[in-house]
Protein backbone atom coordinates (compact mmCIF):
# COMPACT_ATOMS: atom_id res chain seq x y z
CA UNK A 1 0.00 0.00 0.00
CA UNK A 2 1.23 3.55 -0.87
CA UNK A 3 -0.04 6.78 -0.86
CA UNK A 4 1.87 9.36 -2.59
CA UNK A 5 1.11 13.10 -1.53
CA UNK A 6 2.04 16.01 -3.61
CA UNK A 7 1.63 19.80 -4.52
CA UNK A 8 2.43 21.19 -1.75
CA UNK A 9 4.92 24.43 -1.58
CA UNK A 10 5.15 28.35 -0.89
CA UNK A 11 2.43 30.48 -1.83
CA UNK A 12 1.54 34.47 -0.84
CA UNK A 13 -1.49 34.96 1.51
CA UNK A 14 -4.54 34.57 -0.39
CA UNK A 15 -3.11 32.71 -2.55
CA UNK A 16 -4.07 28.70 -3.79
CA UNK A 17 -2.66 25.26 -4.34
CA UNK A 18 -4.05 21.72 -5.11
CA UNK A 19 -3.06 18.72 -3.65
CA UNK A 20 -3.17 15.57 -4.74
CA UNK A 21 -2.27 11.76 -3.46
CA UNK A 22 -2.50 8.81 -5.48
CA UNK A 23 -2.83 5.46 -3.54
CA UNK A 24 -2.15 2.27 -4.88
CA UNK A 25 -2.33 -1.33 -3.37
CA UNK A 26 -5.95 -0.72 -2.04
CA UNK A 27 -9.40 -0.50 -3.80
CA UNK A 28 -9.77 3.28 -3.73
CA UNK A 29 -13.45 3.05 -3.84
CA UNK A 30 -13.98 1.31 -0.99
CA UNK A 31 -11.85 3.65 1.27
CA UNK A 32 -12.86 6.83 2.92
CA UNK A 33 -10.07 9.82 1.99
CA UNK A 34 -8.52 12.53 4.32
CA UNK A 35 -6.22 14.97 4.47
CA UNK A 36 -4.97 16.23 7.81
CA UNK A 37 -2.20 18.60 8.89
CA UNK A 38 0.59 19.34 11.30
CA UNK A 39 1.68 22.96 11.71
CA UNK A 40 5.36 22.77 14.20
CA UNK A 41 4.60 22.66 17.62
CA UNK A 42 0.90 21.68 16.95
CA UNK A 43 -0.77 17.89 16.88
CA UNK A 44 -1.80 16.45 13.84
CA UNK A 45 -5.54 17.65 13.42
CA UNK A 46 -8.31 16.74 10.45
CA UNK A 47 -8.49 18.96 7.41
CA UNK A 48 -10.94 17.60 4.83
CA UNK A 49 -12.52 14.09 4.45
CA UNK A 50 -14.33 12.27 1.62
CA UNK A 51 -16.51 8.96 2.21
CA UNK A 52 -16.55 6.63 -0.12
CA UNK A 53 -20.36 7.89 -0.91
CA UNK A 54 -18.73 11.25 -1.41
CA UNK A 55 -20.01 12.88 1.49
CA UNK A 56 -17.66 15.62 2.61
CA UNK A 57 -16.68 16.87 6.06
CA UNK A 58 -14.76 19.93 6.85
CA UNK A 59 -12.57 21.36 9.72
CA UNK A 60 -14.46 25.02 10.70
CA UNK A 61 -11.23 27.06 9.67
CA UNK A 62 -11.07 25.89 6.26
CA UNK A 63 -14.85 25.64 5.30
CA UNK A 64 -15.68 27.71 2.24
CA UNK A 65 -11.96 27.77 1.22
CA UNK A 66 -10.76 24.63 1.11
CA UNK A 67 -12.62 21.17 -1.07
CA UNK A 68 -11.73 18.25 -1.19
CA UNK A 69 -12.66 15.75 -4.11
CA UNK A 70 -11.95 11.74 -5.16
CA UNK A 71 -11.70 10.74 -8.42
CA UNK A 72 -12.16 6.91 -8.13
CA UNK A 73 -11.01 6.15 -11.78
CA UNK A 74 -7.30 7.51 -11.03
CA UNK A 75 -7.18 6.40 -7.06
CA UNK A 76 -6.79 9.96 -6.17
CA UNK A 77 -8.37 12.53 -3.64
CA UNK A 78 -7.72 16.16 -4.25
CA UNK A 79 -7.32 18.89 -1.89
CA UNK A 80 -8.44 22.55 -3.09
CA UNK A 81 -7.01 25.04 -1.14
CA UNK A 82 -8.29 28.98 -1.76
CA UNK A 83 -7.86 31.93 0.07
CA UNK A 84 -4.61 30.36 1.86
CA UNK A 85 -3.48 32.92 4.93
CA UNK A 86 -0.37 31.60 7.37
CA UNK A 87 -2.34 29.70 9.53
CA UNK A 88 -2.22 27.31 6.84
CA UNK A 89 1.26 26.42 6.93
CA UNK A 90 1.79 22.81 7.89
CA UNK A 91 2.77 19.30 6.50
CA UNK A 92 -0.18 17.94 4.61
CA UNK A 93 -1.01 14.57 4.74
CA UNK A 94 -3.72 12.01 3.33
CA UNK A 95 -5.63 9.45 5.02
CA UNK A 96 -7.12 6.00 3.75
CA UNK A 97 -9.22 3.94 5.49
CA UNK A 98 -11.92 1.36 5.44
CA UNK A 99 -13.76 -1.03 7.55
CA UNK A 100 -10.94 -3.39 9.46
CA UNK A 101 -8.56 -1.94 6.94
CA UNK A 102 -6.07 0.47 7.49
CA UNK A 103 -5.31 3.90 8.35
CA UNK A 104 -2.55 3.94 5.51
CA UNK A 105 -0.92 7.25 5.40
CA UNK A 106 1.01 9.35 2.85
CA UNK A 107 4.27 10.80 3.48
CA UNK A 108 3.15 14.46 3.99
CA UNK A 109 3.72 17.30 1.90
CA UNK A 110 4.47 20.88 3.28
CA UNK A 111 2.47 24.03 2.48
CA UNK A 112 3.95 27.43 3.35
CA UNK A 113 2.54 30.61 3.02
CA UNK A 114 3.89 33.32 3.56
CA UNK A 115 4.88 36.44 2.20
């Protein structure tokens, strides 16, 4: 199993970026799709998540900037990010997970913005 996280990097305030992490070894479908993040100092918290019936769930501080999408046919969950301000700054991680299988994570990707 791999997940493979990418698109991260530095971006101005109010700026955007997409992520993106491609899994293999599992049947995407199945599997309900995160991404989370870790700013230094700060525990790992829940950014975005995607059932596998598409339902969506958002943390408060990134609703109505930030959505996250699957796209089943290329095993990959995206991560829209508008509107980026510092607070954002973090390493970026996916989540996969289904019933009795998993959590497989990616490796993390780091988003900085900043001026």
């Amino acid at each position: 199993v791999q997940l493979q996280a990418s698109g991260g990097g530095l971006v101005q305030p109010g700026g955007s970026l997409r992520l993106s992490c491609v899994a293999s070894g599992i049947s995407f479908s199945m599997y309900s799709m995160g991404w989370y993040r870790q700013a230094p100092g700060k525990q790992r918290g829940t950014v975005a998540t995607v059932a596998s019936d598409g339902s969506t769930n958002y943390a408060d501080s990134v609703k109505g900037r930030f959505t996250i999408t699957r796209d089943n046919a290329k095993n990959t969950v995206y991560l829209q990010m508008n509107s980026l301000n510092p607070e954002d700054t973090a390493v970026y991680y996916c989540k996969g997970s289904a019933y009795r299988l998993g959590p497989y994570w990616g490796q993390g990707t780091l988003v900085t913005v900043s001026s």
